[in-house]
N, C-alpha and C. Protein backbone atom coordinates (compact mmCIF):
# COMPACT_ATOMS: atom_id res chain seq x y z
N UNK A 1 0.82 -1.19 0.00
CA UNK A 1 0.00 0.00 0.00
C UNK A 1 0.87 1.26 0.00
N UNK A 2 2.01 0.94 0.81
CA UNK A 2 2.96 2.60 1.00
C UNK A 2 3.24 2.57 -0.15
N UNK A 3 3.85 1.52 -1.12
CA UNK A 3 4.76 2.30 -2.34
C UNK A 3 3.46 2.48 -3.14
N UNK A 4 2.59 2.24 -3.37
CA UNK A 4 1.18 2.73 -4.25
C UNK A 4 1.19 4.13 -3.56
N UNK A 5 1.00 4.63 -2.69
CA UNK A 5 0.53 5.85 -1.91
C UNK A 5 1.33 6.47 -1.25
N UNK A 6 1.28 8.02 -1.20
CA UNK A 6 2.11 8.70 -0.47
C UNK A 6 2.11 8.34 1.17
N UNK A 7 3.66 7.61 1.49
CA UNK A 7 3.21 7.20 3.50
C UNK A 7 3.18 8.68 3.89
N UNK A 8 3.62 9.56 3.30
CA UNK A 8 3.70 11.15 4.43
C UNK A 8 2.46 11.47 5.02
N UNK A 9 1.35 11.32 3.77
CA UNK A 9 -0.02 11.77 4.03
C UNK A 9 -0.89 10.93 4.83
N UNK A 10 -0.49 9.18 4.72
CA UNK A 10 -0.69 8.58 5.72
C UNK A 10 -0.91 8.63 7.05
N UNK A 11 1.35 9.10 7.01
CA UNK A 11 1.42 9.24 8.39
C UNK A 11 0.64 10.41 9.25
N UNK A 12 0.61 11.61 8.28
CA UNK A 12 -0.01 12.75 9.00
C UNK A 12 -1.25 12.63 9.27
N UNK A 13 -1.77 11.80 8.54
CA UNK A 13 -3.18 11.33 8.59
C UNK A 13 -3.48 10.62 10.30
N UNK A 14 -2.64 9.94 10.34
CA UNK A 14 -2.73 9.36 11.70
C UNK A 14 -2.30 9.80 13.11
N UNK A 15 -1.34 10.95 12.83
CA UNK A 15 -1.08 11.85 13.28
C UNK A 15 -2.25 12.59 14.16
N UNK A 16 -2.92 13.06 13.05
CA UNK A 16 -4.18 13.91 13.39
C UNK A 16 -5.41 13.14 14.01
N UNK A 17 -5.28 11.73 13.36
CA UNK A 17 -6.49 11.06 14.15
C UNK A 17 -6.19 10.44 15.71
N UNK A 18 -4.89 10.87 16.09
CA UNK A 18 -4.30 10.16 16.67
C UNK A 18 -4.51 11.68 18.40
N UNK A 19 -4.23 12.90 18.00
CA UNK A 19 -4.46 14.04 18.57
C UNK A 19 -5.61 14.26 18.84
N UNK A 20 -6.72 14.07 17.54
CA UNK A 20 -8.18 14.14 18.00
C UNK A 20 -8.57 13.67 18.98
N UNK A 21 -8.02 11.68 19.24
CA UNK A 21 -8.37 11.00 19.61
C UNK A 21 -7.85 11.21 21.41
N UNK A 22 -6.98 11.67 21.42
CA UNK A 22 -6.28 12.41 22.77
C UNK A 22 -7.02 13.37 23.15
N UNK A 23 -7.51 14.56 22.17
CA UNK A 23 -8.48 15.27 22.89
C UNK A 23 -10.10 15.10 23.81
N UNK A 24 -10.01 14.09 23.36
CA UNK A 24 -11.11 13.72 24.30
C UNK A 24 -10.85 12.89 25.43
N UNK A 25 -10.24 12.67 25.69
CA UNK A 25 -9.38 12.11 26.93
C UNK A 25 -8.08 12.46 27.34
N UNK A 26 -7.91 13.68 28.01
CA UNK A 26 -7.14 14.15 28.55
C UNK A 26 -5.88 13.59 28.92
N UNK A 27 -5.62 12.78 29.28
CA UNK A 27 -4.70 11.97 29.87
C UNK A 27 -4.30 10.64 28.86
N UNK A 28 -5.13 10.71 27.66
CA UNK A 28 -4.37 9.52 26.65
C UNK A 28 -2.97 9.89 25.86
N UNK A 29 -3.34 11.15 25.63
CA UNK A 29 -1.88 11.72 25.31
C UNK A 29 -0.42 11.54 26.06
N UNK A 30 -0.69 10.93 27.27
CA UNK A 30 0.91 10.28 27.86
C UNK A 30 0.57 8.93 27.15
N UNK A 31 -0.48 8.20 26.99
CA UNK A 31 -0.13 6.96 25.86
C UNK A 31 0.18 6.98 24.55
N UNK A 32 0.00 7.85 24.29
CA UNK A 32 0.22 8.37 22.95
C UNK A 32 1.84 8.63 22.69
N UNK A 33 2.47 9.60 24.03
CA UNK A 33 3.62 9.96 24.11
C UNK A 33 4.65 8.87 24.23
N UNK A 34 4.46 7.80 24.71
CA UNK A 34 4.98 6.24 25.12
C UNK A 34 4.73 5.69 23.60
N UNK A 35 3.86 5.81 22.30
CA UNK A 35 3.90 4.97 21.58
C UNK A 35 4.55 5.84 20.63
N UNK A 36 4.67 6.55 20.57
CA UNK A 36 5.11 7.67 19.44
C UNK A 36 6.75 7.82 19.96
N UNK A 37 7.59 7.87 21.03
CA UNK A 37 8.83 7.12 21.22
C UNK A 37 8.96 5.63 20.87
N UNK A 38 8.38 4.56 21.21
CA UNK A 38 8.38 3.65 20.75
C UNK A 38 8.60 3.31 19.56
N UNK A 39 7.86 3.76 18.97
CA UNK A 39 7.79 3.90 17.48
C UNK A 39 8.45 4.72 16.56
N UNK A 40 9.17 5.90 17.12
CA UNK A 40 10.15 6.76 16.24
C UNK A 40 10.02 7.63 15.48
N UNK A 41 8.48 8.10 16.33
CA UNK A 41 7.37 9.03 15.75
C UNK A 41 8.04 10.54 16.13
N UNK A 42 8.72 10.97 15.44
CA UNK A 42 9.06 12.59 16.89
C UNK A 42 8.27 13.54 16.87
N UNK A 43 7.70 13.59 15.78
CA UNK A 43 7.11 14.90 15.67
C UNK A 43 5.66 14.97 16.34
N UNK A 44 4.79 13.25 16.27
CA UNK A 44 4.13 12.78 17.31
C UNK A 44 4.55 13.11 18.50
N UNK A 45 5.41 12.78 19.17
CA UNK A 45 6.37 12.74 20.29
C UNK A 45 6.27 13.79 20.59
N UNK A 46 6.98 15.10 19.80
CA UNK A 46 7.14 16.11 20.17
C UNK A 46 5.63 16.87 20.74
N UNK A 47 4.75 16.61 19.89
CA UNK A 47 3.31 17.68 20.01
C UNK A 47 2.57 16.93 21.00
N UNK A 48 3.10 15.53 21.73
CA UNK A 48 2.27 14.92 22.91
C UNK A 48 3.25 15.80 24.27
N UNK A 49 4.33 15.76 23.60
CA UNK A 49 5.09 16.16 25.26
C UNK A 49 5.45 17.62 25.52
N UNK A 50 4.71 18.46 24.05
CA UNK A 50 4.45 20.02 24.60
C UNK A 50 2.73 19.72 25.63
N UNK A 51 2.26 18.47 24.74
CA UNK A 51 0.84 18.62 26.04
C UNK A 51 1.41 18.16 27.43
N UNK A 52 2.00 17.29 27.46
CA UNK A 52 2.71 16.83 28.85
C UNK A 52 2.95 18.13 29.25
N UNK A 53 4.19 18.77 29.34
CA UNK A 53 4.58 20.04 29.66
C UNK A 53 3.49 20.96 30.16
N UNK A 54 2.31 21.49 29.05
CA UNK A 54 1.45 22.69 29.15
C UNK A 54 0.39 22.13 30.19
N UNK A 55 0.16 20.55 30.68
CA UNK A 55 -0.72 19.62 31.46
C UNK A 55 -0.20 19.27 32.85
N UNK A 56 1.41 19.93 32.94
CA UNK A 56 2.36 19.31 33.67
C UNK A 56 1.57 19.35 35.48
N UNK A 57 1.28 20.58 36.19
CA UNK A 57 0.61 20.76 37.12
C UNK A 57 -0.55 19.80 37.36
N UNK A 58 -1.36 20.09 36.43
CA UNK A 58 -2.72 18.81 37.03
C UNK A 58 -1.93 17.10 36.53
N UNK A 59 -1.85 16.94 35.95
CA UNK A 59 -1.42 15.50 35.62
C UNK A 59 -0.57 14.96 36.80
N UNK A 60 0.90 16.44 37.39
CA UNK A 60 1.60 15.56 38.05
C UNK A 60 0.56 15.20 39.73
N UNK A 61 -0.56 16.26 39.66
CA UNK A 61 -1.31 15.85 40.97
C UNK A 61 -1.85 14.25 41.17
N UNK A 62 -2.33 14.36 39.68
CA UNK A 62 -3.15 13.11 39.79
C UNK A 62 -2.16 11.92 39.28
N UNK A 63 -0.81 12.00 39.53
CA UNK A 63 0.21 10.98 39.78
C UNK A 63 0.04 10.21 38.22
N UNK A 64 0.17 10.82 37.07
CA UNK A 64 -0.26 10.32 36.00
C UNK A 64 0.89 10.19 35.10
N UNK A 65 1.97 10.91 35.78
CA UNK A 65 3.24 10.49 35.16
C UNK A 65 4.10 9.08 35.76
N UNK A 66 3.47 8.78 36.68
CA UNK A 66 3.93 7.65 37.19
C UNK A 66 4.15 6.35 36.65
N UNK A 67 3.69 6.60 35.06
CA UNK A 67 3.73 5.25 34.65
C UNK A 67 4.85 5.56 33.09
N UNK A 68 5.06 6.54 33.06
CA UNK A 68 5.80 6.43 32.06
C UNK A 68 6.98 5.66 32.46
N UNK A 69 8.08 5.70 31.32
CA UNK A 69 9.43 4.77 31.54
C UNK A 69 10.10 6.25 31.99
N UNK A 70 11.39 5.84 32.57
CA UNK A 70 12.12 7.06 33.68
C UNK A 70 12.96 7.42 32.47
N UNK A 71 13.25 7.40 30.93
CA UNK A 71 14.01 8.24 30.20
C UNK A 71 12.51 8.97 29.62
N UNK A 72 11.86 8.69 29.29
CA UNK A 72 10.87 9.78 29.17
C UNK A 72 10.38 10.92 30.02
N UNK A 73 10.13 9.99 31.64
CA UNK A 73 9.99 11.10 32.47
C UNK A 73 10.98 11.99 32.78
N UNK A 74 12.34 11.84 32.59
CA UNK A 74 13.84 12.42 32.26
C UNK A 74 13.18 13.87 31.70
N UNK A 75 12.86 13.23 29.92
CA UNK A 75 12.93 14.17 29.24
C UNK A 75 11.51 15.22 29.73
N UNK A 76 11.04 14.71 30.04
CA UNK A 76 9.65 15.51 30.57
C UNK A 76 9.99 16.51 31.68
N UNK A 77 10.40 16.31 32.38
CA UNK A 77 11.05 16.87 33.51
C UNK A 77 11.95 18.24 32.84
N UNK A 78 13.14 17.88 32.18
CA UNK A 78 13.67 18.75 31.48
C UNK A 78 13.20 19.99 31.00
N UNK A 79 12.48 19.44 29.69
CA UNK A 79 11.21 20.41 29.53
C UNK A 79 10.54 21.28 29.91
N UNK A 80 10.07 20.80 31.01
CA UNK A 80 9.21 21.93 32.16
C UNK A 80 10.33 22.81 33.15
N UNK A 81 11.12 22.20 33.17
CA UNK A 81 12.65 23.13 33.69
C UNK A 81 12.12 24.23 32.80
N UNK A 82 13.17 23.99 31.46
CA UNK A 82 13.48 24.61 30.43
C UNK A 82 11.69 25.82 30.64
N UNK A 83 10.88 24.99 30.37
CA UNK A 83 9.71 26.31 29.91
C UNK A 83 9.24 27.05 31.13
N UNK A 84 9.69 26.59 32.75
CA UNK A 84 9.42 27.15 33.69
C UNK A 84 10.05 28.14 34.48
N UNK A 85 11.60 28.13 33.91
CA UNK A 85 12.84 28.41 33.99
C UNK A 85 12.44 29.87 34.89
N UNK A 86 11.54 30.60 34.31
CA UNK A 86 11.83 32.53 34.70
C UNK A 86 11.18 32.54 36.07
N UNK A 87 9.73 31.46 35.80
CA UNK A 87 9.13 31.66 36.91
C UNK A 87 9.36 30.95 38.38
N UNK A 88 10.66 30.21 38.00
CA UNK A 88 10.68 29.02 39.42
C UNK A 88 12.05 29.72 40.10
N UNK A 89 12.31 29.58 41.84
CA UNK A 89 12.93 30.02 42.03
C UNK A 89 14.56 29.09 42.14
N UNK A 90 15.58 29.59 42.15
CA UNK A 90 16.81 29.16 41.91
C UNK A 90 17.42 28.53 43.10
């Protein structure tokens, strides 16, 4: 099917059904973020773990990072450094 059809439009295709499908469940997007590393998805990857990040406060209440693997929660962590950086104190 890929070499008949463009995979880009595919992939973006799934991409998007894949975000929709996160928006309605708040918290699927850390599964999403786990399969899209898995898989070698980054740009997936990337647009689940700006939601991680921008979700970071309520999610870490409700202990929802607890299940990721500890190089993801690494990079997650990082992240929210990096974007929290001005407002946290030193």
């Amino acid at each position: 099917y890929l070499q008949l059809h463009d995979a880009n439009s595919l992939r973006l295709a799934c991409e998007a059904a894949a975000e929709r499908a996160c928006a309605a469940d708040g918290e699927a997007f850390l599964d999403l973020l786990v399969q899209a590393d898995a898989l070698g998805a980054s740009r997936l990857k990337a647009r689940a773990m700006r939601l991680a990040v921008h979700h970071f406060k309520d999610l870490a209440l409700q202990g929802a990072f607890e299940t990721l693997p500890p190089p993801l929660l690494t990079e997650v962590l990082r992240l929210v450094a990096v974007e929290f950086d001005p407002i946290l104190p030193s």
